[in-house]
Structure formats: C-alpha cells, structure tokens
Protein backbone atom coordinates (compact mmCIF):
# COMPACT_ATOMS: atom_id res chain seq x y z
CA UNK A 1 0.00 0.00 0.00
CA UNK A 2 1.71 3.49 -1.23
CA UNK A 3 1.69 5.98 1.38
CA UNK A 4 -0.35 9.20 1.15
CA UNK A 5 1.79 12.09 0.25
CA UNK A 6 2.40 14.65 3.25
CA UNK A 7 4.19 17.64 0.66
CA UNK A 8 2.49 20.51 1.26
CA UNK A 9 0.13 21.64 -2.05
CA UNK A 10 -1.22 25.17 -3.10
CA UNK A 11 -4.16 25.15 -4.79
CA UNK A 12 -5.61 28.66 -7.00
CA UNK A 13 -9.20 29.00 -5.77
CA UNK A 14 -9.69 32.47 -6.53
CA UNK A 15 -12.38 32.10 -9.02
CA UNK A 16 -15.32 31.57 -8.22
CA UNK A 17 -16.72 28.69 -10.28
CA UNK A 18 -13.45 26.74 -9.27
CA UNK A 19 -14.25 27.66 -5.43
CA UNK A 20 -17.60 26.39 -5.56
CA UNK A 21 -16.42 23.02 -7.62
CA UNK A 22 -13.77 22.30 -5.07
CA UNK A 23 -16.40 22.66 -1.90
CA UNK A 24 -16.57 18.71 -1.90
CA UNK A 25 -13.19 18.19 -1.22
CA UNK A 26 -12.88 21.45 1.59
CA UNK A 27 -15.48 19.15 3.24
CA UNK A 28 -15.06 15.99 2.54
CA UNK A 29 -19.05 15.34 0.77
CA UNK A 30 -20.70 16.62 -2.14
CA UNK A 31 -22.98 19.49 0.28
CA UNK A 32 -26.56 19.65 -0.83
CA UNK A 33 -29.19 22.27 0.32
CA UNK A 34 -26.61 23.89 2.54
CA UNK A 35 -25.11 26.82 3.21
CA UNK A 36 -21.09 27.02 3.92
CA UNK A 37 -19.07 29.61 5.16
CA UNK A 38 -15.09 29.70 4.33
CA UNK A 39 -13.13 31.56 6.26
CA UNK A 40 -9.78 33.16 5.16
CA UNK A 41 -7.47 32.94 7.33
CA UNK A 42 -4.74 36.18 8.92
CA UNK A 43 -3.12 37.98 8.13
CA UNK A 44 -3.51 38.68 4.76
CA UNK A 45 -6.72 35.97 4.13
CA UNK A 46 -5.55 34.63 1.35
CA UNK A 47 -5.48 31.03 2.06
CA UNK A 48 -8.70 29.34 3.22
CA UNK A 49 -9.25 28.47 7.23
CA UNK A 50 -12.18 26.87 8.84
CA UNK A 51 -15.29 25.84 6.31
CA UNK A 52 -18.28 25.16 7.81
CA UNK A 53 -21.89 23.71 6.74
CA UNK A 54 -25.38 23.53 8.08
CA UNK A 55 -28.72 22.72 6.60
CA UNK A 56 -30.46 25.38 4.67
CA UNK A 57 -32.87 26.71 7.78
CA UNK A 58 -36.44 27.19 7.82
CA UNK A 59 -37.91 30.89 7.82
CA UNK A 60 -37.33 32.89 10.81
CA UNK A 61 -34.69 30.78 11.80
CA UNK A 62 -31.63 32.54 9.64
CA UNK A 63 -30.29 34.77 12.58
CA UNK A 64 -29.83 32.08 14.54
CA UNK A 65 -28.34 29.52 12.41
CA UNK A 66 -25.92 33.27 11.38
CA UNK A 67 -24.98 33.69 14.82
CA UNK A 68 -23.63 30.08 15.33
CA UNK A 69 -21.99 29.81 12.13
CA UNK A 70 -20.30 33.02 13.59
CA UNK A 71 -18.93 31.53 16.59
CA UNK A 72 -16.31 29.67 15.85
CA UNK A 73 -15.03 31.82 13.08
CA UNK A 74 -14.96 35.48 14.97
CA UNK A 75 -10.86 35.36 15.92
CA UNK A 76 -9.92 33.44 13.68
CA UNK A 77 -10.53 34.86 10.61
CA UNK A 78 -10.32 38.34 8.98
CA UNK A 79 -13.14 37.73 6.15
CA UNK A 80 -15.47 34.93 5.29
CA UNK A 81 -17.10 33.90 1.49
CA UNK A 82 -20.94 32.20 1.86
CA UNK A 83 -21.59 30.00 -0.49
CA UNK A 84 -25.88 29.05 -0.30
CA UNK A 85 -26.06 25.47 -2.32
CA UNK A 86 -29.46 24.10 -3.29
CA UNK A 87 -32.56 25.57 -5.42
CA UNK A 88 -34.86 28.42 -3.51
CA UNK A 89 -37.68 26.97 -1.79
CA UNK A 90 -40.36 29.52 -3.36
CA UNK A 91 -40.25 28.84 -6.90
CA UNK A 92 -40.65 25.27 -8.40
CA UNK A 93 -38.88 26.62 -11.57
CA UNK A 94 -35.84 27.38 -9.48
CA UNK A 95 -35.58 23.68 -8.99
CA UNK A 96 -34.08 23.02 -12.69
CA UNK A 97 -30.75 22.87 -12.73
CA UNK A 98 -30.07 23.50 -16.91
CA UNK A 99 -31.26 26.62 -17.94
CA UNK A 100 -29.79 26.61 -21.46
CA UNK A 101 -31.48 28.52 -24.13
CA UNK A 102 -34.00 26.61 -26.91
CA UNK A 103 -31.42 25.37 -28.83
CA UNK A 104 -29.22 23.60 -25.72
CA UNK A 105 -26.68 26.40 -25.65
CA UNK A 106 -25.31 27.59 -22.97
CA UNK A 107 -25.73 31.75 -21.57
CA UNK A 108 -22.75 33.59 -21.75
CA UNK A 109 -21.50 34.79 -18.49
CA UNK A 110 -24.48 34.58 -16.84
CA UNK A 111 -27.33 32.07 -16.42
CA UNK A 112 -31.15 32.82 -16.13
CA UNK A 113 -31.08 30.54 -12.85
CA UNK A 114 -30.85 32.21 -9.34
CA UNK A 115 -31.53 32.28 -5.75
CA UNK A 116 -34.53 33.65 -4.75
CA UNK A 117 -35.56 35.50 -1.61
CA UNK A 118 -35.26 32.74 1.23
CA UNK A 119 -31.28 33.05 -0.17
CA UNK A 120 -31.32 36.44 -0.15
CA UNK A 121 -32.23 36.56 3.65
CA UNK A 122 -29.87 33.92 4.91
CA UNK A 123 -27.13 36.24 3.32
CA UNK A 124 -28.45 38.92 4.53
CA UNK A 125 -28.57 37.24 7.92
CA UNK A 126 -24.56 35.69 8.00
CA UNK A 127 -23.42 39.39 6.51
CA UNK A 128 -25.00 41.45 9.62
CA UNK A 129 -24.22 38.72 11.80
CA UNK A 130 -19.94 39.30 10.89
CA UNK A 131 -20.31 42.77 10.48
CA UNK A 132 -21.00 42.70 14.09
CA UNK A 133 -17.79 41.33 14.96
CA UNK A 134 -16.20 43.01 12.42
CA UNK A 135 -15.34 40.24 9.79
CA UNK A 136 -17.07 41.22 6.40
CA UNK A 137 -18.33 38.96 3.97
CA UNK A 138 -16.34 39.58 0.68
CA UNK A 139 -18.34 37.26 -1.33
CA UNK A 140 -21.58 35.26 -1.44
CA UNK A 141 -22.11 32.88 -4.02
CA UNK A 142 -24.89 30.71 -5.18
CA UNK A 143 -25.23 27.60 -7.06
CA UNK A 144 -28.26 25.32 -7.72
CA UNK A 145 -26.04 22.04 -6.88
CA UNK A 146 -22.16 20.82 -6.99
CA UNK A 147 -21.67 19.06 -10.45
CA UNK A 148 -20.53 19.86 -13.86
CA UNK A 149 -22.62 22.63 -15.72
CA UNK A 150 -24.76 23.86 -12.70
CA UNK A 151 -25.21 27.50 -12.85
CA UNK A 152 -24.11 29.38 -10.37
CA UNK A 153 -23.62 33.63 -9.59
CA UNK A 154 -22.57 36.12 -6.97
CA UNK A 155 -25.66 37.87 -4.86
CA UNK A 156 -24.14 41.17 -5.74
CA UNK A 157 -23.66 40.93 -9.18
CA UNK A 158 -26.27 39.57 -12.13
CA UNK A 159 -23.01 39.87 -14.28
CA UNK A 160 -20.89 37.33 -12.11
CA UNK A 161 -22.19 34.01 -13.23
CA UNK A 162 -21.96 30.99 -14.96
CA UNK A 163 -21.14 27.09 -15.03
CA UNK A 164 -19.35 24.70 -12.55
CA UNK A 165 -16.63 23.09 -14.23
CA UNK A 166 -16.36 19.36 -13.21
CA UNK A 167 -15.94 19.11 -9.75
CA UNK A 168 -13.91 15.59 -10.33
CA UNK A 169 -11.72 17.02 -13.09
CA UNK A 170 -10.51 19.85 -10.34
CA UNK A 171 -7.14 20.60 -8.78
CA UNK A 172 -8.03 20.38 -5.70
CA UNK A 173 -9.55 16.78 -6.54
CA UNK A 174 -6.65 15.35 -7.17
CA UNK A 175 -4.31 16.61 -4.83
CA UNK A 176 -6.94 15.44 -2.31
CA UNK A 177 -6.75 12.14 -3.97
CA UNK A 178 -3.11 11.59 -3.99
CA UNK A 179 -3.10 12.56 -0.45
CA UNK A 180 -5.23 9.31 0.41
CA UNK A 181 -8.33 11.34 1.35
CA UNK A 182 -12.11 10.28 0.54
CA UNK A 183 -14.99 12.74 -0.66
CA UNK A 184 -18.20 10.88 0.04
CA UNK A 185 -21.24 11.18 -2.26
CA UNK A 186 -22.80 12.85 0.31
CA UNK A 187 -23.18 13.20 4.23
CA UNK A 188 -24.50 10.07 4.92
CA UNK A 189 -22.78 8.27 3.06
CA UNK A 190 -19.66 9.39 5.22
CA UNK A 191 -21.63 8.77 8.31
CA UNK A 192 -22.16 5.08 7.35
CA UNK A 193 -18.70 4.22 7.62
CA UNK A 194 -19.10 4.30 11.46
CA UNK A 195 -22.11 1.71 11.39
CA UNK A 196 -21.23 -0.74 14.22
CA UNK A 197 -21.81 -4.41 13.05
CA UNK A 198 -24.38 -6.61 13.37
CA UNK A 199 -26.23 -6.46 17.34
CA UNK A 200 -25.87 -10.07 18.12
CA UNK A 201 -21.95 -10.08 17.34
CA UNK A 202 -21.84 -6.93 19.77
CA UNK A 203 -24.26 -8.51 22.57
CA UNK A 204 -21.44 -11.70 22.37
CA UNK A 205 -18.59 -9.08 22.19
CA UNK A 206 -20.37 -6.87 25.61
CA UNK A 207 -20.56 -10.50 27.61
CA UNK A 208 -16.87 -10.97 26.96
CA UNK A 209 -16.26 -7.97 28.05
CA UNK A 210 -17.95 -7.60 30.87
CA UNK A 211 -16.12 -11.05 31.99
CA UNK A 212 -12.61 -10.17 31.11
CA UNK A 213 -14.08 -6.67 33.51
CA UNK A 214 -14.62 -9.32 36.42
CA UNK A 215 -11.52 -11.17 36.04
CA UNK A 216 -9.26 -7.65 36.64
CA UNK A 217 -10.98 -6.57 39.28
CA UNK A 218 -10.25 -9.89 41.16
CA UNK A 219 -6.57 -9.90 40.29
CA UNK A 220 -5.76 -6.52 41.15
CA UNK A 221 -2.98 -4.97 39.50
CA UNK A 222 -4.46 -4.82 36.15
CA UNK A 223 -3.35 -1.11 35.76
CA UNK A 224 0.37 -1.38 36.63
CA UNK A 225 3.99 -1.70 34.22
CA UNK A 226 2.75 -5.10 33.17
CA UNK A 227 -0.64 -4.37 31.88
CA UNK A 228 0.34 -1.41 30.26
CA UNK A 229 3.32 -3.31 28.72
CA UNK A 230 1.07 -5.93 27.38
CA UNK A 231 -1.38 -3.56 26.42
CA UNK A 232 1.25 -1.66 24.18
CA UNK A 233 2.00 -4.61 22.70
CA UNK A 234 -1.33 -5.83 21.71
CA UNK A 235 -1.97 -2.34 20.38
CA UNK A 236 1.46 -2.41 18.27
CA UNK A 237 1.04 -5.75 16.62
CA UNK A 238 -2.70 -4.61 15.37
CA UNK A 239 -0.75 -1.06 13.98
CA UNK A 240 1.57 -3.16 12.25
CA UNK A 241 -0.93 -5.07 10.60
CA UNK A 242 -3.49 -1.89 9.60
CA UNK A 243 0.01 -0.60 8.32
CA UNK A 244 -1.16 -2.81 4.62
CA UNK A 245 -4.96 -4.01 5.50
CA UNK A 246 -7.83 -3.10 6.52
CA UNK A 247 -7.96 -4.81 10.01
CA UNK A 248 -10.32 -7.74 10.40
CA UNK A 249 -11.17 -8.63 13.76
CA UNK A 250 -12.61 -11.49 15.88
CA UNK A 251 -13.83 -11.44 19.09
CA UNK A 252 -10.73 -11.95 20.95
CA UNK A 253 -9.26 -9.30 18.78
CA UNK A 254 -11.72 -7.01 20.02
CA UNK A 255 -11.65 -8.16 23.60
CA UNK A 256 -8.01 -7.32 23.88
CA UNK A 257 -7.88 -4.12 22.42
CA UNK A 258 -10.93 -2.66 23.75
CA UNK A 259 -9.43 -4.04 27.03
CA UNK A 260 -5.56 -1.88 26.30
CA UNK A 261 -6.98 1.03 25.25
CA UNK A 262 -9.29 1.49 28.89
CA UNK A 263 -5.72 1.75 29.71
CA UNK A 264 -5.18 5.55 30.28
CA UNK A 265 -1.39 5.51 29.04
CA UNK A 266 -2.04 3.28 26.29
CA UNK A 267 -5.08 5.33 25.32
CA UNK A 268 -2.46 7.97 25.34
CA UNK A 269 0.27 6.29 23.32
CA UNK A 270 -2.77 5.63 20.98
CA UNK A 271 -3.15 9.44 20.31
CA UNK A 272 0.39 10.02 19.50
CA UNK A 273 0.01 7.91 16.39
CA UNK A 274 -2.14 10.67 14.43
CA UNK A 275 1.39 12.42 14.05
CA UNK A 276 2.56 13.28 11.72
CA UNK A 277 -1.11 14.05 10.87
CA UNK A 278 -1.91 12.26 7.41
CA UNK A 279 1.33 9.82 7.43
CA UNK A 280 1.74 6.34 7.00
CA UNK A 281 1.41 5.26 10.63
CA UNK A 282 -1.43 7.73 10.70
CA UNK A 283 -3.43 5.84 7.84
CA UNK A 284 -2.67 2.55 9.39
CA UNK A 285 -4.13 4.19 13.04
CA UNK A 286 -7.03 5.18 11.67
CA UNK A 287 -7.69 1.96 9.64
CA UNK A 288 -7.35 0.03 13.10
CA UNK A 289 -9.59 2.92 15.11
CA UNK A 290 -12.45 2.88 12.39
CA UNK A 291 -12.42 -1.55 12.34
CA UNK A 292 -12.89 -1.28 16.24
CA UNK A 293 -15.18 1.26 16.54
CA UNK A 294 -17.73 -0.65 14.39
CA UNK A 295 -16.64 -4.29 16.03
CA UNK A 296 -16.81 -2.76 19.72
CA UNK A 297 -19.97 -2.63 22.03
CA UNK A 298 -20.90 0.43 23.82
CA UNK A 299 -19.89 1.73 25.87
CA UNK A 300 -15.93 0.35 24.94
CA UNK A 301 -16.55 2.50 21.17
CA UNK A 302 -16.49 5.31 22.71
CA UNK A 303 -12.55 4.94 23.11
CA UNK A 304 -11.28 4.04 19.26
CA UNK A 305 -14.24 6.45 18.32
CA UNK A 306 -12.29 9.49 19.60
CA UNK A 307 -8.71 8.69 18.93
CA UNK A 308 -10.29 8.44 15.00
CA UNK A 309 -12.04 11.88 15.88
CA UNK A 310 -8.65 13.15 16.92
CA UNK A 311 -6.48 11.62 13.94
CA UNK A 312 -9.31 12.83 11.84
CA UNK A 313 -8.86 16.12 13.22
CA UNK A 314 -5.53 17.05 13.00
CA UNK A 315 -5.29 16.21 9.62
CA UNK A 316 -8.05 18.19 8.39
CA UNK A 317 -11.02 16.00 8.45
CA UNK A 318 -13.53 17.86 10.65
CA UNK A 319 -16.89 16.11 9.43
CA UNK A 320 -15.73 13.29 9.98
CA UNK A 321 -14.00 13.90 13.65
CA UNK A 322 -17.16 15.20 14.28
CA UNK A 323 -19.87 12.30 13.67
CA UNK A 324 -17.18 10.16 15.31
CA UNK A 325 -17.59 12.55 18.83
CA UNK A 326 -20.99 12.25 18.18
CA UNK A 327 -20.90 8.37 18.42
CA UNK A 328 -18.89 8.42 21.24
CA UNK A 329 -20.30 10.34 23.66
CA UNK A 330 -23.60 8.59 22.39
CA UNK A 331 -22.18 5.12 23.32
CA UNK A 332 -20.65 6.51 26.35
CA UNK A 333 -21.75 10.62 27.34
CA UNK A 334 -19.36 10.74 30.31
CA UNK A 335 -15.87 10.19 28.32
CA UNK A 336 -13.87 13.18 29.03
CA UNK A 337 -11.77 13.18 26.48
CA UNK A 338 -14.49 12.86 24.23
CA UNK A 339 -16.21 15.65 25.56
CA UNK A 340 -13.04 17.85 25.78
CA UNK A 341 -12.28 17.71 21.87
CA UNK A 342 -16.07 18.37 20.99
CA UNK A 343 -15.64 21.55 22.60
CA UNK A 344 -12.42 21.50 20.87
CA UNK A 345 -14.11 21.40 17.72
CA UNK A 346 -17.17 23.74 18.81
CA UNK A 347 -14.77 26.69 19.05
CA UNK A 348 -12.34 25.96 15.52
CA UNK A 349 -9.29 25.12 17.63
CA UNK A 350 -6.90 24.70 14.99
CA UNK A 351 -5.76 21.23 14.00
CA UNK A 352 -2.42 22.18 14.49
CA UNK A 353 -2.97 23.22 17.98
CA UNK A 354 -5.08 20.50 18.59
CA UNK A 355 -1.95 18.51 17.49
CA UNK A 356 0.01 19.43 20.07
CA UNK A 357 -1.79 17.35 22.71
CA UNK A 358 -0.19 14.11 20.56
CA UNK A 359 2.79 15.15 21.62
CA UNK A 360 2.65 14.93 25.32
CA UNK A 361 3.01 11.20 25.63
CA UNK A 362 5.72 10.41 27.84
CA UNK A 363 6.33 6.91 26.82
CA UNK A 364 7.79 5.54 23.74
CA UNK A 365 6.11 5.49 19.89
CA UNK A 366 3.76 2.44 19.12
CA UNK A 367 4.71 0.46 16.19
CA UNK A 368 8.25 1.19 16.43
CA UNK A 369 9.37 -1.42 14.81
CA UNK A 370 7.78 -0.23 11.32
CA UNK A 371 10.40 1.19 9.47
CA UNK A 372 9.36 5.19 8.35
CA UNK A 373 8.67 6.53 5.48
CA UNK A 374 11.66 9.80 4.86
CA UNK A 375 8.82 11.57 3.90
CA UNK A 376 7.52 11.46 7.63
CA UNK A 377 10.89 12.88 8.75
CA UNK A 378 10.94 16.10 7.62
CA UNK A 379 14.08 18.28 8.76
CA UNK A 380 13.08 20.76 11.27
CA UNK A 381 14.18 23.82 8.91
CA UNK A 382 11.57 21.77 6.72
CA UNK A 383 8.36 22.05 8.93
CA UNK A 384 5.36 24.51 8.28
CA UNK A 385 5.52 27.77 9.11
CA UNK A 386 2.95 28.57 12.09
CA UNK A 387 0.46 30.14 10.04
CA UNK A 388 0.79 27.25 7.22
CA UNK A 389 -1.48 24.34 7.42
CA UNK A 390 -0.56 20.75 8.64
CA UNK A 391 -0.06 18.70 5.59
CA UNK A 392 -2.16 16.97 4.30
CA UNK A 393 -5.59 17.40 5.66
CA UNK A 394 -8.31 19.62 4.42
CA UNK A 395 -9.75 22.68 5.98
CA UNK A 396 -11.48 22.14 9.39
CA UNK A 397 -15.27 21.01 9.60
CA UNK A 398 -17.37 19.55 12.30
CA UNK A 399 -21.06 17.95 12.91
CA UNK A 400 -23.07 19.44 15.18
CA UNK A 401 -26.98 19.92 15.13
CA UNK A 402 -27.24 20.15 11.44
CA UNK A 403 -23.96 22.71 11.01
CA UNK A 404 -20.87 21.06 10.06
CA UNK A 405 -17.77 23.03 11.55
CA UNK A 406 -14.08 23.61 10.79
CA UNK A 407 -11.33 22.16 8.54
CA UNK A 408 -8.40 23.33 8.18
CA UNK A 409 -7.23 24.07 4.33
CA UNK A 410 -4.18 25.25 2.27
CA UNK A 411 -6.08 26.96 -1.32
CA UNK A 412 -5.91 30.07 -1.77
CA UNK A 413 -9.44 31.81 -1.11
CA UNK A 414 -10.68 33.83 -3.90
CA UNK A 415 -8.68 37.14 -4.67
C-alpha cells in the first residue's frame, strides 16, 4: 500500500466557479441544500481556514443559524465567502438545474437561474451577523447544486455568473486524492462508515467484556507496568498489521484491544500515532480505530471512536471527527476526552494546535518497529511555518446539530 503524500500543495481558488467546484473536497461530501461559510485565514486571508456547513434553515430561523456559524469563526478569521447550495424553496422553476437557451446552448457569463428570496435573507442574515464582529463577507455565491454545468452567480452581481466546471476534473480533486483522502457522495454516506456491526456479534462481544471486567478486578494490578506493557503490545502488533490491511477482527481481537486502550497511558500512546497528521502510521491508526469502533460494544466505542475523531482532526477532516464525537459520547456521554475535543471542535481550535496534545506522551512510539517513510521525517528547517497548514488534511469542519464546523485548508481563497 503506497503511502499518502504529506508535501504541502497550493491550490488557486480564486475564481469563483473553481471555489464552488472544489467545496466537496474542503469538506469531505458533495454538500446539498446547505449553506457554507469559508473563512480566510490572517493575516492577509488569502489562504482558506475553517469551512463550515449547516442545513439550509427554515424561515425565521436565519439569525440564529448566522450567529452560530459566527462563533467559531470570529478570531480566527479576517473575512469569510458564503456559499448558499441548493434551489430556492419559493419557486418550483428554481428547482431546474439547466437553464440553457432553446437550442441547448449555454448563456454567456451569466445564467437565467438564481436564488430567490429565502437566499437572499440567509445572506443577509450571516453578513450582519460578521459585520457585528467586524469580519465582512467579501463574497456570497450561489449555485443550484455541486456538479458539472450547474449555474451558479454572486448575490451582488447579475453579471458574475456561470457554469461549474467538473468538480472531479478539479485541482483540488486530485491533490486530495493523492493525499489518500475520501470525498463521500454525500453526508450520509460518510456517516455510514461508522455503522457498528451486526447487534448479536456486539451482545457476544459486551458479555466478553464484561467477563474479562470481572476477572481484573479480582486480580488486582491490572493497571500497573505489566498491563500497560502488554497492552502496548497488543496495540502495536494490530498497527503493524493496519500498516497494509484493513484490520479484520474477531472477538478476541476485540476483547483485547478494547481491554488496552481502557488503559489511560495506552489510550495515550494511541493518540500520538495521528502524528505526523496524514502519514503512514497515521493511515494505518485510523484503519485500526475505524475496524474497532464498528466491532466494539458500547460503551468500549467510545474509546477508538475518539482517537479516530482526533487523527481525523488534526489532519483536516472535521466532518468526519465530528460524527465520530458524536458516536462516542452517544455510546458513552461521560468520556472526558471525548467531551473535551467536541468543545475543541465547537470553538475551531486549529488542528495544528489541537496537534500538540499528541505530543505529550511520555512513553515511547507504538509500532516502532515499522520502518518510516523519509517523507515522515521532515528536517526541522523543513516544517510549516505557524500560520501554514498541517499537511495533508483539508480545511477544518465539524457535525453538530445540522452545522458542520471547521477544517483546516491550504487553497488560496478567492482574490
């Protein structure tokens, strides 16, 4: 299995049309009947920051959804674009996506299609609702849907307009691609990744559980050097393997690593494999944290559920470290540190800051004994500036009640 690349990429994104074609891959889904807002980053806002989503809202209900979108963008960046996906509610003609003329041709440089007033007032809405923090909306954009030939325009201009280019034919696309990261048909198809397996193989899996639970408290000592030892090296072998395969696991499998990772400092060592954020060992992590989260019972999910959420994070996948909170502190609502990095996530902590927790692990690296890739040793004269991106995630983004939050991106935002 070929590593995913971890060189840092610049995409152009300054046009429009190409801004709104690369919107799957800032969030990792093809959005539909949404509304995103793209932050651009200090000092200068040219590169893109934290993208977030939510559902197109009902009527009355746009200041609301404006002031939450807000939040998490309001120090961290110094302008925002809205982009308002999805026909307008109020005219059944608006929900026809080819508006060519009689003969099939296509307008030129502008398209009869575009948003009507529910749009109008949601932009309205997000604009007052920066203004008030002082972060202006430089550009709001609409488009009827994300594929090749939609029309699309600016709300400002009748003259700013045209056609999507193919959204799978886009720079952006395969950059994302090379770097080993998935853009789902849409949000539920990401979602279903985390689908535990079926009930009856997690009932057996619980009982197990519970009775390997019984036989620790009896003997004591279950949380000193040894256990943690042997917990490590449970953990390491299963790395090693996810290093090449996707991991399949029996019940004993499960049993055992469910059992290390209720170890606090193996839990621990587990975070520090997310470094560096999108590398080989990374990959191979997350491989092993998504097959246990679906083979694991509640409430033991709740554990390979957030390291994933925190991998996922640091490297730029916010949607999905979000569902992934979401299922944990559903299969378990008291795990702190599940708790902690939803907040985390709430407020668009960066995923480079957010990385620095990985770091704190005072014990040695799982999976040592995997040799490293030299393109996961950079030089330290070779790291990322502070305000550059960690390579090779996308830009931050989060669920949460319908809104999907931050990523973290390298493009260019629109000039």
């Amino acid at each position: 299995m070929t590593p995913p690349s971890t060189t840092p990429t610049t995409v152009d994104l300054r046009s429009p049309g190409d801004l709104l074609a690369a919107t799957p891959q800032l969030l990792g889904f093809h959005p539909t009947d949404s509304v995103l807002v793209i932050g651009h980053r200090a000092p200068t806002g040219t590169r893109i920051g934290a993208v977030l989503r939510a559902d197109l809202p009902p009527p009355g209900d746009e200041t609301a959804l404006a002031r939450r979108l807000r939040t998490p963008l309001a120090h961290d960046a110094v302008a925002v674009t809205v982009v308002v996906v999805g026909p307008d509610p109020r005219d059944p003609d608006d929900r026809d996506p080819d508006d060519r003329g009689p003969d099939g041709s296509e307008p030129h440089g502008w398209s009869p299609s575009a948003p009507g007033r529910a749009a109008h007032v949601l932009v309205d809405a997000l604009t007052t609702a920066f203004d008030e923090v002082g972060v202006p909306v430089t550009h709001a954009l609409w488009t009827v849907g994300i594929r090749a030939g939609a029309p699309w325009r600016c709300f400002d201009d009748d003259c700013c307009a045209g056609r999507l280019p193919d959204p799978r034919a886009s720079v952006l696309a395969a950059v994302t691609t090379h770097a080993g990261l998935v853009t789902y048909r849409d949000r539920g198809d990401m979602g279903r990744q985390l689908e535990p397996v079926a009930s009856e193989v997690l009932a057996r899996r619980s009982a197990l559980l519970d009775a390997r639970g019984r036989r620790k408290r009896r003997s004591r000592g279950a949380g000193d050097a040894r256990a943690v030892d042997h917990g490590r090296s449970v953990l390491s072998a299963a790395l090693t393997r996810a290093w090449t395969t996707d991991p399949e696991l029996g019940d004993d499998d499960v049993v055992e690593l469910a059992s290390a990772l209720a170890l606090p400092r193996v839990r621990d060592a587990g975070l520090a494999t997310a470094l560096p954020s999108g590398g080989a060992r990374a990959a191979a992590a997350e491989r092993l944290w998504l097959a246990l989260s679906r083979n694991t019972p509640a409430p033991h999910r709740a554990r390979p559920l957030t390291l994933l959420a925190y991998s996922a994070y640091v490297r730029g996948e916010g949607v999905l470290a979000g569902m992934a909170l979401s299922e944990a502190l559903e299969a378990d609502p008291e795990h702190v540190l599940a708790q902690l990095l939803s907040r985390a996530l709430d407020h668009a902590l960066p995923p480079d800051t957010l990385a620095r927790l990985a770091t704190t692990v005072d014990d040695g690296p799982l999976c040592a004994d995997q040799p490293v890739a030299p393109d996961e040793q950079p030089a330290p004269d070779e790291q990322p500036a502070p305000d550059e991106p960690p390579p090779p995630g996308r830009p931050g983004s989060r669920e949460d009640d319908g809104a999907d939050g931050p990523r973290r991106s390298r493009p260019p935002g629109p000039g």
